[in-house]
N, C-alpha and C. Protein backbone atom coordinates (compact mmCIF):
# COMPACT_ATOMS: atom_id res chain seq x y z
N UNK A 1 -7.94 12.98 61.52
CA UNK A 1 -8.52 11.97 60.67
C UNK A 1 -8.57 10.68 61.48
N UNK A 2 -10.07 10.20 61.33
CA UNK A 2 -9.88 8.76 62.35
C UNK A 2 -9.36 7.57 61.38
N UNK A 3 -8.93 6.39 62.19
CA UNK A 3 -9.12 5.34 61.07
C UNK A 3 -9.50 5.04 60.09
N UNK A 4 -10.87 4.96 60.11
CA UNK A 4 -11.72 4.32 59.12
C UNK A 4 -12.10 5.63 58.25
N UNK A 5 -12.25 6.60 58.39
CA UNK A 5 -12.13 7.72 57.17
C UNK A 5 -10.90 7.69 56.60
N UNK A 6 -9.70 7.35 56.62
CA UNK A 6 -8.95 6.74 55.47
C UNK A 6 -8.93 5.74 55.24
N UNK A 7 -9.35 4.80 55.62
CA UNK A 7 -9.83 3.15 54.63
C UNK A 7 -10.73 3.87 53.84
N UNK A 8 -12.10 4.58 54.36
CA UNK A 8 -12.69 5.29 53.25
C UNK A 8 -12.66 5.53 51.86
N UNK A 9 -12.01 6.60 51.94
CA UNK A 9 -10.86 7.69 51.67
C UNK A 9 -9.86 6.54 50.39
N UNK A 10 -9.52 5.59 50.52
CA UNK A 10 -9.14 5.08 50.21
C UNK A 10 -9.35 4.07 49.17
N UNK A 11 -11.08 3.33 49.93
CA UNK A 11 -12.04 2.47 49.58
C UNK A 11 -12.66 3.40 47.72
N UNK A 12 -13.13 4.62 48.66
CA UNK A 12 -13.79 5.28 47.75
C UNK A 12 -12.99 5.78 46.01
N UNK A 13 -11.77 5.96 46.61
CA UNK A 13 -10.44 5.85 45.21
C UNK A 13 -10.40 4.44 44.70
N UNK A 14 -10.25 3.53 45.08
CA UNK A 14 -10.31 1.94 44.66
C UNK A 14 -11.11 2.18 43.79
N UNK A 15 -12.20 2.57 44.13
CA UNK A 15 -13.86 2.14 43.40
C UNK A 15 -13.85 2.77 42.11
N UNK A 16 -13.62 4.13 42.33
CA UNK A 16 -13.07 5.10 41.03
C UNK A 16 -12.04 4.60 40.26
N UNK A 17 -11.12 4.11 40.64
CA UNK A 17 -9.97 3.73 39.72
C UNK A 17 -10.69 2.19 39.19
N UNK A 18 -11.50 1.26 39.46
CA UNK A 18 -11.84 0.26 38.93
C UNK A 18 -13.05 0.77 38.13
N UNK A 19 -13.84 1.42 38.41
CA UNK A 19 -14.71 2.40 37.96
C UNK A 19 -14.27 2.40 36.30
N UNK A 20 -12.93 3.44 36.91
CA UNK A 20 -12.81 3.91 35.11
C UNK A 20 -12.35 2.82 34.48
N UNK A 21 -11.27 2.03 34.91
CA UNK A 21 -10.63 0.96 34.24
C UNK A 21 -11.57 0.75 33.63
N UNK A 22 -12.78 0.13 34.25
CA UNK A 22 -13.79 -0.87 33.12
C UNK A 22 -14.64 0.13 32.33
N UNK A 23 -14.83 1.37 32.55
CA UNK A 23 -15.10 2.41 31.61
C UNK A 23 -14.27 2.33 30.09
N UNK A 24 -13.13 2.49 30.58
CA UNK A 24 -11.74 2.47 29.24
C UNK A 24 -12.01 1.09 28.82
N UNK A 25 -11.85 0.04 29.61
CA UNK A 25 -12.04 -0.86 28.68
C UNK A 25 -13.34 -1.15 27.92
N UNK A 26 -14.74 -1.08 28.70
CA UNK A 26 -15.53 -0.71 27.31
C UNK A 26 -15.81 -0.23 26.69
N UNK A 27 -14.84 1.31 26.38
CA UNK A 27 -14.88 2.00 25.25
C UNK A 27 -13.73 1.26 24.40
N UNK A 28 -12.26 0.96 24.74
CA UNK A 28 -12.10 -0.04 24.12
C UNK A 28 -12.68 -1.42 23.15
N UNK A 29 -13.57 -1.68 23.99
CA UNK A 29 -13.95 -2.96 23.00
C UNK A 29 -14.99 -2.33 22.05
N UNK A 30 -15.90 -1.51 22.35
CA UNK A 30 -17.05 -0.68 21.57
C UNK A 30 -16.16 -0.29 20.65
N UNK A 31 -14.93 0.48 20.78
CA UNK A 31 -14.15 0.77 19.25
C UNK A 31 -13.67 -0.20 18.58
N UNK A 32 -13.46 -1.21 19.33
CA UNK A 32 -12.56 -2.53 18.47
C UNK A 32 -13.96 -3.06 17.63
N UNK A 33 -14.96 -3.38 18.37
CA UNK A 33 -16.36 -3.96 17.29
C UNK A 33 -17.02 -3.12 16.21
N UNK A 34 -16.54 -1.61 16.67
CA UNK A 34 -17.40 -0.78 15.46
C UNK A 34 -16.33 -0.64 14.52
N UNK A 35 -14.88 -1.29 14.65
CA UNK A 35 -14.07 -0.95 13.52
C UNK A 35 -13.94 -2.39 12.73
N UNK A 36 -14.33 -3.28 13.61
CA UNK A 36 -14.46 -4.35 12.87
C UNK A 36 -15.58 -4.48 12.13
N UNK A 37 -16.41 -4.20 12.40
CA UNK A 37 -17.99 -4.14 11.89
C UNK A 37 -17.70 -3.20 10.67
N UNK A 38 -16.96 -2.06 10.53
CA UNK A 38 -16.90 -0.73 9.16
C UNK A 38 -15.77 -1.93 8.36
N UNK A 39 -14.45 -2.52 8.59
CA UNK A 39 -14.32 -3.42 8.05
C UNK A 39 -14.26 -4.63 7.34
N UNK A 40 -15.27 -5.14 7.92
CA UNK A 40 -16.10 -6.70 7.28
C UNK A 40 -17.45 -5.96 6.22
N UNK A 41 -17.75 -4.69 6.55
CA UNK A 41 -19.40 -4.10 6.05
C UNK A 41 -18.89 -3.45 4.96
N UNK A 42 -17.66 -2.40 4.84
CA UNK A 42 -17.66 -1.60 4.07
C UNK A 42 -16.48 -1.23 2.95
N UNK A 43 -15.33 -2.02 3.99
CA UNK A 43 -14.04 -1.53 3.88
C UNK A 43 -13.61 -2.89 2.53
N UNK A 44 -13.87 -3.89 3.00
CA UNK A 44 -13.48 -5.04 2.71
C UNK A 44 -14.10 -5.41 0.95
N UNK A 45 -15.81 -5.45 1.09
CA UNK A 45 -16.74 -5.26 -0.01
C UNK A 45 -16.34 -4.49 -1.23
N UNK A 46 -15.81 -3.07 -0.68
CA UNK A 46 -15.31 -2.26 -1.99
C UNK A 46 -13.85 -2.74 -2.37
N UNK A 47 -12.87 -3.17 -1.55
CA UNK A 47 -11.39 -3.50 -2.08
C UNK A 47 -11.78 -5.15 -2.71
N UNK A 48 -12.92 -5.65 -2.95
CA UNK A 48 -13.10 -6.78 -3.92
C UNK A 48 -13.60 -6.08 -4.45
N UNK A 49 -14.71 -5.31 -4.69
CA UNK A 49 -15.07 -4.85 -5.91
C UNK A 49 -14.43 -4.23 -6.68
N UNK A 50 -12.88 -3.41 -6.08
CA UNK A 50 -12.08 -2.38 -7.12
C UNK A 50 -11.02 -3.79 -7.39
N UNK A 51 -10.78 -4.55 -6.39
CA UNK A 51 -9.85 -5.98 -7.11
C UNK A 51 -10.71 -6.66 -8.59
N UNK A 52 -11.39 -7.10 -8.70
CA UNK A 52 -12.31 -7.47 -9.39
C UNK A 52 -12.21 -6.41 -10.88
N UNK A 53 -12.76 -5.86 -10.41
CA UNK A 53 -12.61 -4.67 -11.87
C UNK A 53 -10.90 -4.31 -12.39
N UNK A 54 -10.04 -4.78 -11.53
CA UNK A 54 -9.20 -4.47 -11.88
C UNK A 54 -8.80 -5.92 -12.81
N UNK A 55 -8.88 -6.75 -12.13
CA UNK A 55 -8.72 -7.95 -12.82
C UNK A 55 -9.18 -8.03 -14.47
N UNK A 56 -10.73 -7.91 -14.45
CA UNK A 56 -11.49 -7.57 -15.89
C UNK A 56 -10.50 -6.78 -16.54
N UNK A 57 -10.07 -5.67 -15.98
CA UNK A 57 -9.46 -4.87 -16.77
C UNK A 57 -7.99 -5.49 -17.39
N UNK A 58 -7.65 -6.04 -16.63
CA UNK A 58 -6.00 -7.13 -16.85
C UNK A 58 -6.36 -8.14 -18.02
N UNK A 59 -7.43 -8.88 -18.12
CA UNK A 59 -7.87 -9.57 -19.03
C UNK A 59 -8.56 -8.94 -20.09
N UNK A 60 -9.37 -7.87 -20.23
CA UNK A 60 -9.27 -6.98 -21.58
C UNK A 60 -8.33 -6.81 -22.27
N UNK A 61 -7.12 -6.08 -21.54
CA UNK A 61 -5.79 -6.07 -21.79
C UNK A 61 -4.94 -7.00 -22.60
N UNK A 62 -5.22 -8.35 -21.70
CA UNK A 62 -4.84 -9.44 -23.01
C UNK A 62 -5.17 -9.71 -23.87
N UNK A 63 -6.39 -9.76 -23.80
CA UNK A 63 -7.13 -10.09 -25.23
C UNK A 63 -7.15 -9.26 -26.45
N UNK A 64 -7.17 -8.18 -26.01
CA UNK A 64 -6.51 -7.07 -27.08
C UNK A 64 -4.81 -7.23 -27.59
N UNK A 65 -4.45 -7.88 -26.39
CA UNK A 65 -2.98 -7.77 -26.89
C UNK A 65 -2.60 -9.27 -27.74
N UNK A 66 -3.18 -10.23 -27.46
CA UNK A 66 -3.34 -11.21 -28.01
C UNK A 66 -3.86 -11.34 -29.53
N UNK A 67 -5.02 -10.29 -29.78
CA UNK A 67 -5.38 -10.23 -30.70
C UNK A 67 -4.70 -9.33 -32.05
N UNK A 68 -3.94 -8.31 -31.06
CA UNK A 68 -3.10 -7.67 -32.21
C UNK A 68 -1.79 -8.95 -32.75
N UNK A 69 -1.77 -9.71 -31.92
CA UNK A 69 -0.71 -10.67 -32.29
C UNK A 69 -1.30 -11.63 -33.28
N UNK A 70 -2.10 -11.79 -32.81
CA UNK A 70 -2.94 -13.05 -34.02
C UNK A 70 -2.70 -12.17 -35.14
N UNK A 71 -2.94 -11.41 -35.39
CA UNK A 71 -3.17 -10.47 -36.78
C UNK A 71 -2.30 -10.37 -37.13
N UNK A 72 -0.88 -9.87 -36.53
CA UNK A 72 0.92 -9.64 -36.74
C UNK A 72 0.76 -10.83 -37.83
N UNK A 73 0.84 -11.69 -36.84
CA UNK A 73 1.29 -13.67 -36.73
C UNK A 73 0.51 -13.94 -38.44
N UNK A 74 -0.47 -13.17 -38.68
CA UNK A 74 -1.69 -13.69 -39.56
C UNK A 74 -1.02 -13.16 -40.97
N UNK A 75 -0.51 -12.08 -40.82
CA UNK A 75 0.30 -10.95 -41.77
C UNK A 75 1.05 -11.74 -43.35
N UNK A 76 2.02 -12.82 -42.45
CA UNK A 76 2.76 -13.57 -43.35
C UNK A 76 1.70 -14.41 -44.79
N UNK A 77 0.26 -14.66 -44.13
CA UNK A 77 -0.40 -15.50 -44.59
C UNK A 77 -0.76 -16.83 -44.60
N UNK A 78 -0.24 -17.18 -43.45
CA UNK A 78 -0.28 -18.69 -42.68
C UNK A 78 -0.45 -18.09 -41.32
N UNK A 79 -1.12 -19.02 -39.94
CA UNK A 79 -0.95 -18.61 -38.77
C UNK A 79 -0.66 -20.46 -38.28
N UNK A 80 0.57 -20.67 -38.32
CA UNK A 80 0.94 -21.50 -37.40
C UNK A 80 0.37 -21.85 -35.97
N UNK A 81 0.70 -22.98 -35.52
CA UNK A 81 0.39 -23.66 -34.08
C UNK A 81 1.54 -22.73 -33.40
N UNK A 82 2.94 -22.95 -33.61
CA UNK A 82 4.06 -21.64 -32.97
C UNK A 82 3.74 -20.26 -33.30
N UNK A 83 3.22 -19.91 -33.86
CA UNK A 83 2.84 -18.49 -33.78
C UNK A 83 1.51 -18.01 -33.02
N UNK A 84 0.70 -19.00 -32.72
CA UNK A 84 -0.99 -19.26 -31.88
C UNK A 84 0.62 -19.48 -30.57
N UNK A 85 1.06 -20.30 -30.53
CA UNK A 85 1.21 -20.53 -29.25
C UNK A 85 1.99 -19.23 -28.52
N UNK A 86 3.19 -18.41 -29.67
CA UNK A 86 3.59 -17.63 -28.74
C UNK A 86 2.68 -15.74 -28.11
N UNK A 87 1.34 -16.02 -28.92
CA UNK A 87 0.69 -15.05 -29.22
C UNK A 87 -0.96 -15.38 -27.84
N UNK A 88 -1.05 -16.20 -27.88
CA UNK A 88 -1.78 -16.74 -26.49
C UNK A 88 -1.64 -16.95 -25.65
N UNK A 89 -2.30 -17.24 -24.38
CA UNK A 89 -1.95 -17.31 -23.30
C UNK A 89 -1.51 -18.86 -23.15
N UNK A 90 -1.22 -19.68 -22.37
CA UNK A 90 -0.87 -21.39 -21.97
C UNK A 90 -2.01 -22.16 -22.40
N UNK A 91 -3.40 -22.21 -22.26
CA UNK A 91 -4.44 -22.40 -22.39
C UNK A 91 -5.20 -22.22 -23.74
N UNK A 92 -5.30 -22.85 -24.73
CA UNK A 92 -5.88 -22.18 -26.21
C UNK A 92 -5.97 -23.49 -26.88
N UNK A 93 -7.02 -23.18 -28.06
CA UNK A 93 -7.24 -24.23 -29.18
C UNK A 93 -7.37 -23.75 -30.14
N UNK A 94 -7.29 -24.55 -31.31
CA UNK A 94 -7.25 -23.37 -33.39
C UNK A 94 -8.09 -24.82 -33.94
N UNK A 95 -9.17 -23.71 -34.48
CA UNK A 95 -10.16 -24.98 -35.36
C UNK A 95 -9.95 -24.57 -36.83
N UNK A 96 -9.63 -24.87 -37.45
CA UNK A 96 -9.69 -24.09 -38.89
C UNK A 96 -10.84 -25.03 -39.77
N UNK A 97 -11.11 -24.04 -40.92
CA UNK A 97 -12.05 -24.32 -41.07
C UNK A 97 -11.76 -23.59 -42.95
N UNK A 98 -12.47 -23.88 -43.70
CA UNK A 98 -12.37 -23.23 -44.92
C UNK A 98 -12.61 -21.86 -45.18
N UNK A 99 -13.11 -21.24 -44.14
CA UNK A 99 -13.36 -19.61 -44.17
C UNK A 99 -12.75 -19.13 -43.34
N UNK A 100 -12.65 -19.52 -42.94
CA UNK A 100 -11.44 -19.02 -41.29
C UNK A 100 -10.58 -19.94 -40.68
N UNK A 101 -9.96 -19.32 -39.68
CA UNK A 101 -9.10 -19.49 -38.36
C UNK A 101 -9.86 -18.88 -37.15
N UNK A 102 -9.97 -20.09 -36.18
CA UNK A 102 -10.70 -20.12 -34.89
C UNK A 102 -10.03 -20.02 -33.90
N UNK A 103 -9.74 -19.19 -32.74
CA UNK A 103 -8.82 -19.37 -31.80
C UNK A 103 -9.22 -19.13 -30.49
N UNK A 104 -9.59 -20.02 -29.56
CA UNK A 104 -10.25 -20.05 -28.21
C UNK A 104 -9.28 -20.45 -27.23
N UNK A 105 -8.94 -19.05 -26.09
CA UNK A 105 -8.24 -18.91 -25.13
C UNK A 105 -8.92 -19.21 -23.45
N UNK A 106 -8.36 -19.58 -23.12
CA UNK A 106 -8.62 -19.15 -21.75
C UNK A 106 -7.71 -17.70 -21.10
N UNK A 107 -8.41 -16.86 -20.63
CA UNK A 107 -7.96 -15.66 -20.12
C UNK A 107 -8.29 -15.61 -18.32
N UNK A 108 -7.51 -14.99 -17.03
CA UNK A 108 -8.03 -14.54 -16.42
C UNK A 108 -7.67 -16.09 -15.01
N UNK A 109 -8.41 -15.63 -13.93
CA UNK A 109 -8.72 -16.56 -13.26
C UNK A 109 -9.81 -16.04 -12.37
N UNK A 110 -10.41 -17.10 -11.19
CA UNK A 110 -11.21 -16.59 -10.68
C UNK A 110 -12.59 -16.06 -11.11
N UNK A 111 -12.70 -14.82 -10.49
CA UNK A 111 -14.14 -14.09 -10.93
C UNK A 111 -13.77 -13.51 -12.52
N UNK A 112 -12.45 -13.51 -12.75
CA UNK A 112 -12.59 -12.57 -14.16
C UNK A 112 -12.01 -13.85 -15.14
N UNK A 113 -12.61 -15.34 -14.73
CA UNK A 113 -12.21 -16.34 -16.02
C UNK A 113 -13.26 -15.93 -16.83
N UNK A 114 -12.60 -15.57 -17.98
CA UNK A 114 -13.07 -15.34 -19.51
C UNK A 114 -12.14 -16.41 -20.46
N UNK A 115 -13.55 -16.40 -21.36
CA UNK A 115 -12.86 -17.48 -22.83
C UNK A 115 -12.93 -16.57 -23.64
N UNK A 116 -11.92 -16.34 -24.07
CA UNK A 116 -11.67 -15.22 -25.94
C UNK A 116 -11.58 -16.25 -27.00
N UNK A 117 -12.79 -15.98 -28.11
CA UNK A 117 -12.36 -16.31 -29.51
C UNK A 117 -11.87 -15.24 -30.17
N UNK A 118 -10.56 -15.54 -31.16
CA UNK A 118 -10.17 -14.81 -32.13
C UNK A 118 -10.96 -15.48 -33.36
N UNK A 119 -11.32 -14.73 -34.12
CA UNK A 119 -11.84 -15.39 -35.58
C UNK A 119 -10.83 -14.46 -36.83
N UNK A 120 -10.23 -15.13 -37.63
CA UNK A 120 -9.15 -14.49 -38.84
C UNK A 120 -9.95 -15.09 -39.88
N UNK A 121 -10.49 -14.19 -40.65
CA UNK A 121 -11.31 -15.06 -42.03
C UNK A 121 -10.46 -14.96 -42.96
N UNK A 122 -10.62 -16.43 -43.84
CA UNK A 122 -9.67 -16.69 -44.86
C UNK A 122 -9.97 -16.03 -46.04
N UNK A 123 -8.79 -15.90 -46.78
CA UNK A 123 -7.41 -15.51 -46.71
C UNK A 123 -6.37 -14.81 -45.78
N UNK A 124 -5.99 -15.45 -45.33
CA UNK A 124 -5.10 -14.67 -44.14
C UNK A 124 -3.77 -13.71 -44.94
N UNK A 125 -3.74 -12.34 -44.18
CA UNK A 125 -2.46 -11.18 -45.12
C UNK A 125 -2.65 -10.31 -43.75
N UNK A 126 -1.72 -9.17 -45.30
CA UNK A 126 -1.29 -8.20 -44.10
C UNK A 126 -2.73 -7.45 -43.56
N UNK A 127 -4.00 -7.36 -44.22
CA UNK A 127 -4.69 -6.98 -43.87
C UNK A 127 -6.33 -8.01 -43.32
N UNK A 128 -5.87 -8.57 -42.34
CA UNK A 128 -6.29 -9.61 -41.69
C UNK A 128 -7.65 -9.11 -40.67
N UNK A 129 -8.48 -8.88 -40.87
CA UNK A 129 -8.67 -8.14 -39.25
C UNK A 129 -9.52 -9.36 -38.17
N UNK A 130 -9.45 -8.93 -36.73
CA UNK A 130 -8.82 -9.94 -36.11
C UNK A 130 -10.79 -9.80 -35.10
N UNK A 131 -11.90 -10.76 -35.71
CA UNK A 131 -12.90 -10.66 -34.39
C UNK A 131 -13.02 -10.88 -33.10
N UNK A 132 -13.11 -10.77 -32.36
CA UNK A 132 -12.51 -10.93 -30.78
C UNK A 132 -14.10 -11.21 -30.38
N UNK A 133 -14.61 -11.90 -29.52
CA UNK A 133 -15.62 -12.34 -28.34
C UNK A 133 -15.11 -12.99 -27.22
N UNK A 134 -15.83 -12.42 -26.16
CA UNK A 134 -15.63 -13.11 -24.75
C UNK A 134 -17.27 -13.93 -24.76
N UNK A 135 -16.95 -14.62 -23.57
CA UNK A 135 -17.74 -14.74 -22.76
C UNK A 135 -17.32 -15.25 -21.54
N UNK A 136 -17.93 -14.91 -20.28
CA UNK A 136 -17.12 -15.16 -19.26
C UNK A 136 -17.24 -17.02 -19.04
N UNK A 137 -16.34 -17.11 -18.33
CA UNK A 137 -16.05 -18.67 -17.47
C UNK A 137 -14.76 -18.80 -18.40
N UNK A 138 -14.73 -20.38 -18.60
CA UNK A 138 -13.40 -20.75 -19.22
C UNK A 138 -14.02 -21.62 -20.35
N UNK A 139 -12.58 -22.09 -21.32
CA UNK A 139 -13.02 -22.60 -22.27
C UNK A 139 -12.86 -24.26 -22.46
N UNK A 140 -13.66 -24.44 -22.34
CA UNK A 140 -13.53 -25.90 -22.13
C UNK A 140 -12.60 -27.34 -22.88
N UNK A 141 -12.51 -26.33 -24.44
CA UNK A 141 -12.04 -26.85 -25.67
C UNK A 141 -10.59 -26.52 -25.56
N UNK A 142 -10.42 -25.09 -24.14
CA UNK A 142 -9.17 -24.94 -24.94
C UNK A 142 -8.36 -26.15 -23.68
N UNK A 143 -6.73 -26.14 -24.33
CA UNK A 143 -6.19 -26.91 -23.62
C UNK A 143 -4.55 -26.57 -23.34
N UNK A 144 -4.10 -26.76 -22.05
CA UNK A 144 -2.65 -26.55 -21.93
C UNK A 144 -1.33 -26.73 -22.41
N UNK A 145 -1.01 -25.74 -23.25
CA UNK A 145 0.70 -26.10 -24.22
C UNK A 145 1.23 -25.96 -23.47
N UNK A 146 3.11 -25.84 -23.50
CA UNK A 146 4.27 -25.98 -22.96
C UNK A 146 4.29 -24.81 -23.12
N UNK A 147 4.86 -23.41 -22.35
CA UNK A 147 5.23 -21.98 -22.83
C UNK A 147 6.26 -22.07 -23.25
């Protein structure tokens, strides 16, 4: 073997080993951008959309549960400001009125702020039944008690 056929020999391994290095590394980065790309495109989009629905679903929840309370609360035949307050969420207002009891909550935050009216038409008893409406956002009327 002369000299310079192992510098070769040598040269020619260098080249290969830098060769692949930058091979590996741009399959490296090609996987790091196509997993970021399925993440920001696909991954991300649906875990807000199943957050989201889950939320709605958390605030249905109250409002139903809120509303069986209004009705409890309504049972005696009076519905108190302490019985609205421990039966609502922090956020709420009561308009009464000669045919009814009005009760507008704020529910939710975010994408799932909803305003619930309860409506209890007068005479209030044990058999009270309790109208429920949303509409989404918040309620402007209602306002923050002490829990």
């Amino acid at each position: 073997m002369t000299p310079g056929t192992h510098s070769d020999t040598r040269r020619s391994w260098t080249a290969r080993l830098s060769g692949g290095a930058a091979l590996l590394l741009l399959v490296a980065l090609l996987t790091a951008a196509g997993l970021t790309f399925y993440v920001v495109e696909f991954a991300l989009p649906g875990h807000r959309e199943e957050t989201a629905a889950n939320e709605q679903d958390n605030v249905r929840r109250q409002i139903g549960s809120t509303a069986g309370a209004l009705g409890r609360a309504a049972g005696d035949g009076e519905l108190t400001d302490a019985e609205i307050g421990a039966a609502a969420p922090r956020h709420w207002a009561a308009h009464r009125s000669s045919d009814a009891v009005r009760v507008v909550a704020r529910f939710g935050g975010g994408e799932a702020l909803t305003c619930g009216t309860f409506t209890l038409p007068l005479p209030l008893g044990p058999t009270t039944a309790v109208r429920v409406s949303e509409r989404p956002g918040g309620c402007p009327e209602a306002t923050a008690h002490p829990s």
